[in-house]
C-alpha atoms as a PDB file:
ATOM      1  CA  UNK A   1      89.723  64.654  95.972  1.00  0.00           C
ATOM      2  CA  UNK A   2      86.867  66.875  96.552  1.00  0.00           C
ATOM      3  CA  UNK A   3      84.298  65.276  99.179  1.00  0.00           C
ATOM      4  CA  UNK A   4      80.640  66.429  98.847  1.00  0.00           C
ATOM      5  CA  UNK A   5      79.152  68.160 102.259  1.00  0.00           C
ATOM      6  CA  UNK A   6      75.295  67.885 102.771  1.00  0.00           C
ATOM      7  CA  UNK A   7      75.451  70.280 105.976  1.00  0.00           C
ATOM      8  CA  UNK A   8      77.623  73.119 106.325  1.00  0.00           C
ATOM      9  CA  UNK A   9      77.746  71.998 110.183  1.00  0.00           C
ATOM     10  CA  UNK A  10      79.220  68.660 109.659  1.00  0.00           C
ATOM     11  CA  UNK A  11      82.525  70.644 108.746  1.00  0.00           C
ATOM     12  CA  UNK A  12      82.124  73.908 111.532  1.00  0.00           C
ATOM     13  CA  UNK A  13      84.300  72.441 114.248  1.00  0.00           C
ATOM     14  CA  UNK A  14      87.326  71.610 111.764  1.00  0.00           C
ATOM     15  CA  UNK A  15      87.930  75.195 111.530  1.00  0.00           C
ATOM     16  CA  UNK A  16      88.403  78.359 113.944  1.00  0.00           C
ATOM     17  CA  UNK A  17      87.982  80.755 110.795  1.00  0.00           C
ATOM     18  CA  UNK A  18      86.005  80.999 107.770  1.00  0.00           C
ATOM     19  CA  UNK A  19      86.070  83.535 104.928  1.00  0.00           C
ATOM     20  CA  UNK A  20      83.061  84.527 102.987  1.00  0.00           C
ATOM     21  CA  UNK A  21      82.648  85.134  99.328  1.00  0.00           C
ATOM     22  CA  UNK A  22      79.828  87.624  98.724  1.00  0.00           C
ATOM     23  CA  UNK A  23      78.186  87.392  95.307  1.00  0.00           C
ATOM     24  CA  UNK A  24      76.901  83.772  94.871  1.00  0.00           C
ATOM     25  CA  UNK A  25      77.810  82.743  98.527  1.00  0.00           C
ATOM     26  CA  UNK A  26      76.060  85.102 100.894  1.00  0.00           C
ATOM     27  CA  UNK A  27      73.581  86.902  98.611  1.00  0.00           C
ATOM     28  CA  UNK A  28      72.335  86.714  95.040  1.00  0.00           C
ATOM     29  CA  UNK A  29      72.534  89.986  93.823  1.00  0.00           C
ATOM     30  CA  UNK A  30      69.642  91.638  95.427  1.00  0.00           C
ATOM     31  CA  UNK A  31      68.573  89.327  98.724  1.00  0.00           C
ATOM     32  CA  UNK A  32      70.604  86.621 100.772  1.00  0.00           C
ATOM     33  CA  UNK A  33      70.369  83.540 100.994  1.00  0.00           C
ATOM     34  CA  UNK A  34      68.505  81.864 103.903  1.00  0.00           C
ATOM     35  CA  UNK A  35      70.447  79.412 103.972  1.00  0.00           C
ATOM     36  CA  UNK A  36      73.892  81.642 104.344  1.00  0.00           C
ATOM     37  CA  UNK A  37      72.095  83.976 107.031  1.00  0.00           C
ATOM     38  CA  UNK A  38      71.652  80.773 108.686  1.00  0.00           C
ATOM     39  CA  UNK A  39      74.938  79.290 108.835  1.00  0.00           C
ATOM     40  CA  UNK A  40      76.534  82.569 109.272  1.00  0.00           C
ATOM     41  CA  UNK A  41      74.494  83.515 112.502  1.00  0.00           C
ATOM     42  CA  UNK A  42      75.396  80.073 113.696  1.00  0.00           C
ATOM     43  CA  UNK A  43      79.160  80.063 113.062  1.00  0.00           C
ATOM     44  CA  UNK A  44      79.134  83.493 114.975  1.00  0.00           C
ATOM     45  CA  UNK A  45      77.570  81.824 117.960  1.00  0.00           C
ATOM     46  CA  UNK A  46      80.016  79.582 118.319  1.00  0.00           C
ATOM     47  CA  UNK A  47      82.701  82.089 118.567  1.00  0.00           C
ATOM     48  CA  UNK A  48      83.983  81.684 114.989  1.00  0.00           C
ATOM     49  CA  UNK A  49      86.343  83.758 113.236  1.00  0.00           C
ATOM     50  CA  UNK A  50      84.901  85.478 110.134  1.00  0.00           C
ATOM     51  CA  UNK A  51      85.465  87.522 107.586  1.00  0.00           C
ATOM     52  CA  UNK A  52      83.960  88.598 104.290  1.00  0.00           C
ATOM     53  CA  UNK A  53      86.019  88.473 101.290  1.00  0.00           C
ATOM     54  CA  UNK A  54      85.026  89.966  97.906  1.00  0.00           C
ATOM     55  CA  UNK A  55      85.577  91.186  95.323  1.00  0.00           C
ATOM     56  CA  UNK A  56      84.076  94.509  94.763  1.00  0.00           C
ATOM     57  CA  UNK A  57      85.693  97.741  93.708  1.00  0.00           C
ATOM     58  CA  UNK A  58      83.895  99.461  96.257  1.00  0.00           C
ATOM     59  CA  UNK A  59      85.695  99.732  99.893  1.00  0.00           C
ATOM     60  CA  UNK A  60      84.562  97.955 102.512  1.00  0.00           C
ATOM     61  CA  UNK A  61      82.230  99.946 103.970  1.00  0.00           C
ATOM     62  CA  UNK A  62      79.604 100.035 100.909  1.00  0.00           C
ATOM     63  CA  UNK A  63      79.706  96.023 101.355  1.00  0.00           C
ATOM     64  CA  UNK A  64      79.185  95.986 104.988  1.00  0.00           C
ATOM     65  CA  UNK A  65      76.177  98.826 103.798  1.00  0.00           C
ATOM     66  CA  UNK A  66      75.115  96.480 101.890  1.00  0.00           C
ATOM     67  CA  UNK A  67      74.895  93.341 103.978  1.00  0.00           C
ATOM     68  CA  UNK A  68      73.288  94.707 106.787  1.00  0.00           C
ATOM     69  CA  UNK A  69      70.467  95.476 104.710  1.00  0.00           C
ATOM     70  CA  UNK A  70      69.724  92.398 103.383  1.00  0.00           C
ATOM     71  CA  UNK A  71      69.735  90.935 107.378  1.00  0.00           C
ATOM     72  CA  UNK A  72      73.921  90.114 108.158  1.00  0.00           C
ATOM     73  CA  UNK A  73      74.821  91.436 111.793  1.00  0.00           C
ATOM     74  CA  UNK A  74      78.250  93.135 110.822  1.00  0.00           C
ATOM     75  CA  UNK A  75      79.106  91.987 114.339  1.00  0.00           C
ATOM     76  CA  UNK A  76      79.188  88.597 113.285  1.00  0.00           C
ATOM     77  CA  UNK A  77      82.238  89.452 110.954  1.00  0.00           C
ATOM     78  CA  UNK A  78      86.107  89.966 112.482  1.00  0.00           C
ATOM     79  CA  UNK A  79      86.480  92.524 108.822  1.00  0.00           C
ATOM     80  CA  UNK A  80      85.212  92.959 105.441  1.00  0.00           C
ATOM     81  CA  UNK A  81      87.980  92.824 103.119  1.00  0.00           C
ATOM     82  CA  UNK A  82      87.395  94.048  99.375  1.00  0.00           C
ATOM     83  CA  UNK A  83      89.824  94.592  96.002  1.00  0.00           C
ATOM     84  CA  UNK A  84      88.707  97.870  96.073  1.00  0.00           C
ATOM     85  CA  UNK A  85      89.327  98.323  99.678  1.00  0.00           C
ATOM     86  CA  UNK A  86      92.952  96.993  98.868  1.00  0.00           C
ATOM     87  CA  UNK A  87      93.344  99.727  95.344  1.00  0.00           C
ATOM     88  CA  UNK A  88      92.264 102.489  98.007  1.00  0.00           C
ATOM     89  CA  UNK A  89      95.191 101.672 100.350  1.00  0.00           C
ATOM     90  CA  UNK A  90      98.076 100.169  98.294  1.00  0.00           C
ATOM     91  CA  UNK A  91      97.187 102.461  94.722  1.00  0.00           C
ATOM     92  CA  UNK A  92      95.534 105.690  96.855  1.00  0.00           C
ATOM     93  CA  UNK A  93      98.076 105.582  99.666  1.00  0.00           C
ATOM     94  CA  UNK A  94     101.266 104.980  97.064  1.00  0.00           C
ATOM     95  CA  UNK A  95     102.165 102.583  99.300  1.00  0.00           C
ATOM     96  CA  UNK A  96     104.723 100.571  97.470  1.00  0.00           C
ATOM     97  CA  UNK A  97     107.187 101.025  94.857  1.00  0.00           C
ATOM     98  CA  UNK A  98     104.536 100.064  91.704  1.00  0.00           C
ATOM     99  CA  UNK A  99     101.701 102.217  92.973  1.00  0.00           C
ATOM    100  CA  UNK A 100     103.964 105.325  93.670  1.00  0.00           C
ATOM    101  CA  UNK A 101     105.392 105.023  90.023  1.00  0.00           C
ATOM    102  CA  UNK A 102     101.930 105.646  88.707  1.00  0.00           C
ATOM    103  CA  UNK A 103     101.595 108.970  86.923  1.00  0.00           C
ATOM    104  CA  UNK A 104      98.975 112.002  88.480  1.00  0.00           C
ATOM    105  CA  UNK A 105      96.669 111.400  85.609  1.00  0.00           C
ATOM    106  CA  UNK A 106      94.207 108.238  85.487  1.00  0.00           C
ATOM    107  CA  UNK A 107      91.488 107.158  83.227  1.00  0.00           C
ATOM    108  CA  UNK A 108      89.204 105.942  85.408  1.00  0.00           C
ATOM    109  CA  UNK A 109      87.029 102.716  83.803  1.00  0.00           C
ATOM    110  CA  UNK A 110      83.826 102.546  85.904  1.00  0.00           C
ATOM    111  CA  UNK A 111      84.060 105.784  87.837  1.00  0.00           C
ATOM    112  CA  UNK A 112      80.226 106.444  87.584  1.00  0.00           C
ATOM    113  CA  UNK A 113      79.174 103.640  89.030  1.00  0.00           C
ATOM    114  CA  UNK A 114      81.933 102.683  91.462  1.00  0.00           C
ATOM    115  CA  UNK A 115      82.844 106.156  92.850  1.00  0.00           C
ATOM    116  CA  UNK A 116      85.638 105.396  96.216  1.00  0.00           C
ATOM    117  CA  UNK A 117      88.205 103.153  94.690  1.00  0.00           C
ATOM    118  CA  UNK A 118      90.803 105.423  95.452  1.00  0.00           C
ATOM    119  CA  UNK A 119      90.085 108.059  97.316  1.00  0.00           C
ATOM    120  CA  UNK A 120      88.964 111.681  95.866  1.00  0.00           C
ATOM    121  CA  UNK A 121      91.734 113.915  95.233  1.00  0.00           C
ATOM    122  CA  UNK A 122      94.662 111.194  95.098  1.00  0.00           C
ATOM    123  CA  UNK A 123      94.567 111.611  91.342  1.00  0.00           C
ATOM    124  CA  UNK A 124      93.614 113.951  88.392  1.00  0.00           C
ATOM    125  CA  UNK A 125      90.925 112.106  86.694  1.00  0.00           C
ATOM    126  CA  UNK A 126      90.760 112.759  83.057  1.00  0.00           C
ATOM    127  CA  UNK A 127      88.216 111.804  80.275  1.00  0.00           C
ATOM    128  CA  UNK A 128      90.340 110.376  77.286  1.00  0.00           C
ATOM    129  CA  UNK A 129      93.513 108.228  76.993  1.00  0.00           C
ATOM    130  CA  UNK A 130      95.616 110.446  75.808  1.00  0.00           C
ATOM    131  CA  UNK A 131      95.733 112.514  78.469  1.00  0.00           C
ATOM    132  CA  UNK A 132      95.757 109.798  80.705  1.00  0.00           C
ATOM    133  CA  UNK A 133      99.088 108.368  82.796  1.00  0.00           C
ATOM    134  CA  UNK A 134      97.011 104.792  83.497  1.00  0.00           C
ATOM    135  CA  UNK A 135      94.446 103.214  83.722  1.00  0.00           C
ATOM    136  CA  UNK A 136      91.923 101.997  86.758  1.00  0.00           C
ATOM    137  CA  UNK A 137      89.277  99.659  85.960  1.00  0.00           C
ATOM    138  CA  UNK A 138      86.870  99.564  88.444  1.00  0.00           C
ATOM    139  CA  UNK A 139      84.537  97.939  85.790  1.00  0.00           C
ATOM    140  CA  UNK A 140      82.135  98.836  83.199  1.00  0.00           C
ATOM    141  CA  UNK A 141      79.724 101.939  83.873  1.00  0.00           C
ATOM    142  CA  UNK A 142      76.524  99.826  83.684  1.00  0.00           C
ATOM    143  CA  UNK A 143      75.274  96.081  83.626  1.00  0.00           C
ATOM    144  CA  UNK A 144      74.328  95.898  80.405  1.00  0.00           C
ATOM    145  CA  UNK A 145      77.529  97.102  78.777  1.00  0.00           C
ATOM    146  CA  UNK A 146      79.328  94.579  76.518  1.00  0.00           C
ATOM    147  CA  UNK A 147      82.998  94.179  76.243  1.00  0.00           C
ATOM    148  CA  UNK A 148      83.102  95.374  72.670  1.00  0.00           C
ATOM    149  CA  UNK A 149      81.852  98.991  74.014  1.00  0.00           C
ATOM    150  CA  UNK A 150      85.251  99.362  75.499  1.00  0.00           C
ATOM    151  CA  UNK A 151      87.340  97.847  72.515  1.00  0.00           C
ATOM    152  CA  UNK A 152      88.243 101.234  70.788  1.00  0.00           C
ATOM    153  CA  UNK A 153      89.791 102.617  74.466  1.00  0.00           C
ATOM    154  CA  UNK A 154      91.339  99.391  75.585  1.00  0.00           C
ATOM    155  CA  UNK A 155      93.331  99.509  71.927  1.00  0.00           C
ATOM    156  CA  UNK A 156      94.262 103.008  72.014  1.00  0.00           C
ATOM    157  CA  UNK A 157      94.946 103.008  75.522  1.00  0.00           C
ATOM    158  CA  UNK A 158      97.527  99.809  74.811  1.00  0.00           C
ATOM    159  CA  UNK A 159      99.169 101.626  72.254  1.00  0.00           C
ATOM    160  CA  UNK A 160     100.201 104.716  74.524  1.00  0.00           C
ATOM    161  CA  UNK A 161     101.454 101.327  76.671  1.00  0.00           C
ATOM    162  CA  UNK A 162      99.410 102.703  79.788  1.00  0.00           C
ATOM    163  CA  UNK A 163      99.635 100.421  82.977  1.00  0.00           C
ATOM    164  CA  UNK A 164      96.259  99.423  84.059  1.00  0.00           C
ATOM    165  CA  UNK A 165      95.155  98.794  87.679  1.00  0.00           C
ATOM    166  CA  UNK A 166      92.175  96.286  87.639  1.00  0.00           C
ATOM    167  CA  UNK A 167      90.443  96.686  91.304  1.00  0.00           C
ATOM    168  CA  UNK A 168      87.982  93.819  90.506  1.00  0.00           C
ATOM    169  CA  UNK A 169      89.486  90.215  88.710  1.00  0.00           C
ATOM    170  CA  UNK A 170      85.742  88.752  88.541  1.00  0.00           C
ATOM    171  CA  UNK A 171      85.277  88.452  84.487  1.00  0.00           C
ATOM    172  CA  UNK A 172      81.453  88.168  85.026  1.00  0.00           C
ATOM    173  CA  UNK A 173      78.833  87.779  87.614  1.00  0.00           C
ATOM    174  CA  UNK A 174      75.241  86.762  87.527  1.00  0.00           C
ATOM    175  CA  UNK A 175      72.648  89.054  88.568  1.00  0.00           C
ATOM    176  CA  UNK A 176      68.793  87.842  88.278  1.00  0.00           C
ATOM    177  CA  UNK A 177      69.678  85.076  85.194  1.00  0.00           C
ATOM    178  CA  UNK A 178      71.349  87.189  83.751  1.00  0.00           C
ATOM    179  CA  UNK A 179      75.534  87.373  83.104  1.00  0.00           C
ATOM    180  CA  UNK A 180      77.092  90.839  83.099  1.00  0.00           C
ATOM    181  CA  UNK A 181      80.470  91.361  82.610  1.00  0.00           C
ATOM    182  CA  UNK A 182      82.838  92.491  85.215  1.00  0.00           C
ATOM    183  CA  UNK A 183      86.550  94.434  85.449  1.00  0.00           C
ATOM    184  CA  UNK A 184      88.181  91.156  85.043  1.00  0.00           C
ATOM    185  CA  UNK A 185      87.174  90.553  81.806  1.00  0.00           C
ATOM    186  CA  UNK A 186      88.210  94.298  80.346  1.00  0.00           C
ATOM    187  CA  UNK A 187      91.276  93.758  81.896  1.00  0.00           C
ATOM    188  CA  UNK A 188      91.838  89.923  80.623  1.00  0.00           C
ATOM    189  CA  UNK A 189      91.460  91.891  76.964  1.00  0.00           C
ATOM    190  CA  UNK A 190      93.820  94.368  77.244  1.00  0.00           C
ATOM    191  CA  UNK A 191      96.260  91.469  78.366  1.00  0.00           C
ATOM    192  CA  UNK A 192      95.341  90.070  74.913  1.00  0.00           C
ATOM    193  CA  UNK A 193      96.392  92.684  73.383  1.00  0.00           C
ATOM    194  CA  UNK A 194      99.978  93.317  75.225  1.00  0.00           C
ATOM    195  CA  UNK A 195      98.947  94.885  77.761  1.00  0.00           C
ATOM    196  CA  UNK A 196     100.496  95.547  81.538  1.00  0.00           C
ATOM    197  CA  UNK A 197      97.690  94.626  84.013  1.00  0.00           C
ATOM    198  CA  UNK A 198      97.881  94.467  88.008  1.00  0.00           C
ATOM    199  CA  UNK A 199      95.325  92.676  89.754  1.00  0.00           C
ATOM    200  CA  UNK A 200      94.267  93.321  93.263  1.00  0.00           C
ATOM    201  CA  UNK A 201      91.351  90.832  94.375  1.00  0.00           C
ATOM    202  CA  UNK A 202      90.861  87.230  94.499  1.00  0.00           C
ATOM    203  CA  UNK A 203      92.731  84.713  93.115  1.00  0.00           C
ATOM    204  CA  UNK A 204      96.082  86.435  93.638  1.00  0.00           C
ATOM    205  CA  UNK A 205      97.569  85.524  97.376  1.00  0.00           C
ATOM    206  CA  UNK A 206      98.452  89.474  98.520  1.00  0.00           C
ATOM    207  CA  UNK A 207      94.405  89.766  99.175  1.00  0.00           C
ATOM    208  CA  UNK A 208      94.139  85.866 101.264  1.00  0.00           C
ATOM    209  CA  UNK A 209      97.055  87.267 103.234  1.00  0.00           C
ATOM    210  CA  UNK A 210      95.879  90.126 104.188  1.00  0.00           C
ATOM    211  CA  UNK A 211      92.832  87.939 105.483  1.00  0.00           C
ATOM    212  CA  UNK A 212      94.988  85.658 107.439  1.00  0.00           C
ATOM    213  CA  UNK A 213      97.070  88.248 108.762  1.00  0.00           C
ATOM    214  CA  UNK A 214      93.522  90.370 109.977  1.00  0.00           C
ATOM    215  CA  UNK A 215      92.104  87.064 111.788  1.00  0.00           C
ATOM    216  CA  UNK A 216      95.217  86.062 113.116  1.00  0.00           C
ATOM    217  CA  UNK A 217      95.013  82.687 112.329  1.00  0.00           C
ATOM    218  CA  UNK A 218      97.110  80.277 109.898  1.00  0.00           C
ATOM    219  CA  UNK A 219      95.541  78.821 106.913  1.00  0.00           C
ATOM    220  CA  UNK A 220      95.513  75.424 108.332  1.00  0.00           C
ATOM    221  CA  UNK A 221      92.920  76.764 110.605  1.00  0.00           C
ATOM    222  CA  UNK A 222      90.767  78.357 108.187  1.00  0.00           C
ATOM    223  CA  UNK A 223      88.390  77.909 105.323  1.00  0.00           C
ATOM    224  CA  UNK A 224      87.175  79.928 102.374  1.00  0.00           C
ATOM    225  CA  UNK A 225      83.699  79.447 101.124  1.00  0.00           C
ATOM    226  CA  UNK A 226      82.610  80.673  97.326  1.00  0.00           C
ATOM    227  CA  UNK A 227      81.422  79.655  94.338  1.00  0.00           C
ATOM    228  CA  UNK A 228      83.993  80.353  91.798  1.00  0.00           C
ATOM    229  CA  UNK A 229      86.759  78.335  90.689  1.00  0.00           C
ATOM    230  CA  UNK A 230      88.558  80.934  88.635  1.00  0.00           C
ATOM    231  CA  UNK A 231      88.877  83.027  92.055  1.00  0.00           C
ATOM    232  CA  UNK A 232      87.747  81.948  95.228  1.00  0.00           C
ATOM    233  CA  UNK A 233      89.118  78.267  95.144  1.00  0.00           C
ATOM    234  CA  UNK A 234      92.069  78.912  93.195  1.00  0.00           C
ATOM    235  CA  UNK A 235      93.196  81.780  95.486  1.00  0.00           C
ATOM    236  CA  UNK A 236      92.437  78.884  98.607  1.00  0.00           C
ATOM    237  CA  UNK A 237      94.672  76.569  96.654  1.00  0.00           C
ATOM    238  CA  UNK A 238      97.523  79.180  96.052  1.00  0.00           C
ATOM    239  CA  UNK A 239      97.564  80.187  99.780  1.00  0.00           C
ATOM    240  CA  UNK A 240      97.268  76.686 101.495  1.00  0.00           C
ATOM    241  CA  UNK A 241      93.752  77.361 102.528  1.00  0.00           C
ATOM    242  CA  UNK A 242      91.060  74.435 102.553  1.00  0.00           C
ATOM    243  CA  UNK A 243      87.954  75.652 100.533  1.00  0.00           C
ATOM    244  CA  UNK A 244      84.449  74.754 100.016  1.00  0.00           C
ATOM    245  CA  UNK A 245      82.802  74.908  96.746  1.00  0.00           C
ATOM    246  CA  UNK A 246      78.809  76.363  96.494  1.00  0.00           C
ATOM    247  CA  UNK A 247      77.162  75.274  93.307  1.00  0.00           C
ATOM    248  CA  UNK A 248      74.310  77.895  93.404  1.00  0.00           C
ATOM    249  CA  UNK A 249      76.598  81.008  91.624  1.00  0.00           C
ATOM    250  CA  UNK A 250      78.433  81.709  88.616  1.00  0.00           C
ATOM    251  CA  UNK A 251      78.969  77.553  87.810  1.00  0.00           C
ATOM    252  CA  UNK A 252      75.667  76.950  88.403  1.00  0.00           C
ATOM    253  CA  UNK A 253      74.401  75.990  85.011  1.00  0.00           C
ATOM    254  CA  UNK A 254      77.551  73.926  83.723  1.00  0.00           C
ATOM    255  CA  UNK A 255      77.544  71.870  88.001  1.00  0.00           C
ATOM    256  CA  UNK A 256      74.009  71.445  87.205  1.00  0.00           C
ATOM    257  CA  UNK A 257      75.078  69.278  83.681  1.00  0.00           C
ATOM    258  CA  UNK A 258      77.418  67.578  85.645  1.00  0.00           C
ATOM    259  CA  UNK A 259      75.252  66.015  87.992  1.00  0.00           C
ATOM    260  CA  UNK A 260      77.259  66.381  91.462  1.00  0.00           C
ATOM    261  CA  UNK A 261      80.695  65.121  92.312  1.00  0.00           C
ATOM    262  CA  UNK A 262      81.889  62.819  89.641  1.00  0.00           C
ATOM    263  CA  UNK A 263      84.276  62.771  86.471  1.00  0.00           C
ATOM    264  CA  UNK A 264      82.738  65.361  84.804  1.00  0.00           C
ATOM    265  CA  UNK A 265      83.010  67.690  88.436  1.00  0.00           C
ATOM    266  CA  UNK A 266      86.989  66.952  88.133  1.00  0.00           C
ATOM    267  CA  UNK A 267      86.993  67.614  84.405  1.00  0.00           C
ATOM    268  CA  UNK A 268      85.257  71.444  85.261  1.00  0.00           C
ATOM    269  CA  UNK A 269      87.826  71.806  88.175  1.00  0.00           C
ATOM    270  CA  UNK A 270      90.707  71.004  86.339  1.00  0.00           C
ATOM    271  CA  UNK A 271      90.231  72.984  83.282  1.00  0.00           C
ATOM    272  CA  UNK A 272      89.853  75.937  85.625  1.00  0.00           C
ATOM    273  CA  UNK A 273      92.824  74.642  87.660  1.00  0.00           C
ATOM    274  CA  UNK A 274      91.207  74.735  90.848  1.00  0.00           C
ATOM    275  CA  UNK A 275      90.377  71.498  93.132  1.00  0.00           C
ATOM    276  CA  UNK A 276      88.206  72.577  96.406  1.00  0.00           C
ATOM    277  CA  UNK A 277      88.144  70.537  99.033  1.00  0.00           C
ATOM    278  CA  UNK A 278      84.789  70.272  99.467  1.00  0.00           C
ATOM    279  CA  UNK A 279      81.297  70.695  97.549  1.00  0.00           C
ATOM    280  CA  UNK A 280      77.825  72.049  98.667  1.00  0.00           C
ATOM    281  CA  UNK A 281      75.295  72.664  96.000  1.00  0.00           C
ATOM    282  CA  UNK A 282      74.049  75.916  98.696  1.00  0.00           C
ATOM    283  CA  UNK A 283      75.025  77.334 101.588  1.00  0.00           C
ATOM    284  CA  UNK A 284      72.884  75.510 104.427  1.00  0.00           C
ATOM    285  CA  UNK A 285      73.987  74.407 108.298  1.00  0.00           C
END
């Protein structure tokens, strides 16, 4: 059962580490929240553990660019953990089995616009499927593309069979009012068509583990904060974690209809198979 929270501070000594979602949590696209500099900046003065979670095919160190210019002290956070951050290592480094099967030559999905997630030189990147060994989809090379611009490659890349590597499982994110799609969804379409994905990101456990195992804490002791079902409160459930659910992101419009926690609130949780353990409409102490 999901309990509604009115103050973020009426839950901050239950916990000795929180993770942060970025997009929707801490910032709205272009300026954070008040209310999440706030809370943030107050957690930290307690001597909280925390640590930014997201999503991002960048590597960490574009986010943590990014957040001190909208007003976050980086020394606030224990580390900034991002999918792409994790393709970089795992994919870049060849680090296990899967990732050092991968062939030289990679289509790269996104390169334009997300330029370091692997690093330069680990592959030959080349500019049409067939010449291509797999696939990494960073995402689409602008915000206004559409999934259909990517049909004709996603087809012909599926019937070479090429693995793809998605470095960002968010299907869409809203930026000003306005939903753009994201690698997650380019990647839930080649599924659709028979192809072999492998996600790195949120909801899948490998990334909440590598959280845990960077703040040293258990997940009893810790809680995620986001505001999307599909990844940052389903990943919470898979790993054990408690999680808080923001209504101001990507569920805004259909949390809004629903009029707080009631029926209709478990109805939306349950068709995305994720139950948070508690609700906010923002983040505010």
């Amino acid at each position: 059962m999901t309990t509604p929270l009115s103050a973020f501070a009426e839950i901050a000594d239950r916990y000795d580490g929180f993770i942060f979602d970025v997009w929707g949590t801490l910032y709205d696209g272009g300026s954070a929240f008040p209310g999440a500099l706030d809370a943030v900046g107050a957690l930290a003065g307690m001597g909280k553990k925390l640590l930014v979670l997201s999503n991002s095919p960048r590597i960490p160190e574009v986010v943590g660019g990014r957040l001190a210019g909208i007003g976050f002290d980086l020394a606030w956070f224990t580390e900034i953990v991002t999918s792409g951050g994790m393709v970089a290592d795992i994919v870049g480094g060849r680090r296990d089995a899967e990732a050092a099967a991968l062939g030289r030559r990679v289509l790269w999905l996104g390169q334009s616009r997300f330029p370091d997630t692997v690093p330069a030189g680990s592959f030959t990147v080349v500019e049409s499927v067939e010449d291509a060994d797999w696939i990494l989809n960073a995402g689409p090379e602008g915000p206004e593309s559409r999934l259909e611009d990517y049909e004709s490659r996603l087809s012909d890349s599926r019937a070479r069979d090429l693995p793809m590597i998605c470095a960002n499982p968010d299907k869409n994110v809203v930026h000003g009012g306005v939903r753009q799609i994201c690698a997650g969804a380019m990647a839930e379409r080649y599924e659709e068509m028979g192809g072999t994905v492998r996600y790195f990101g949120k909801p899948y456990p490998e990334i909440f583990t590598r959280c845990l195992d960077r703040m040293g804490l258990p997940a009893e002791q810790v809680l995620v904060v986001g505001d999307n079902l599909e990844t940052d409160i389903l990943g919470a459930n898979r790993t054990g974690i408690d999680s808080l659910l923001l209504g101001c992101g990507i569920h805004a419009a259909a949390l809004a209809e629903n009029g707080g926690v009631n029926d209709q609130f478990d109805m939306l949780t349950s068709a995305h198979g994720a139950h948070p353990t508690y609700f906010s409409d923002a983040l505010a102490w």
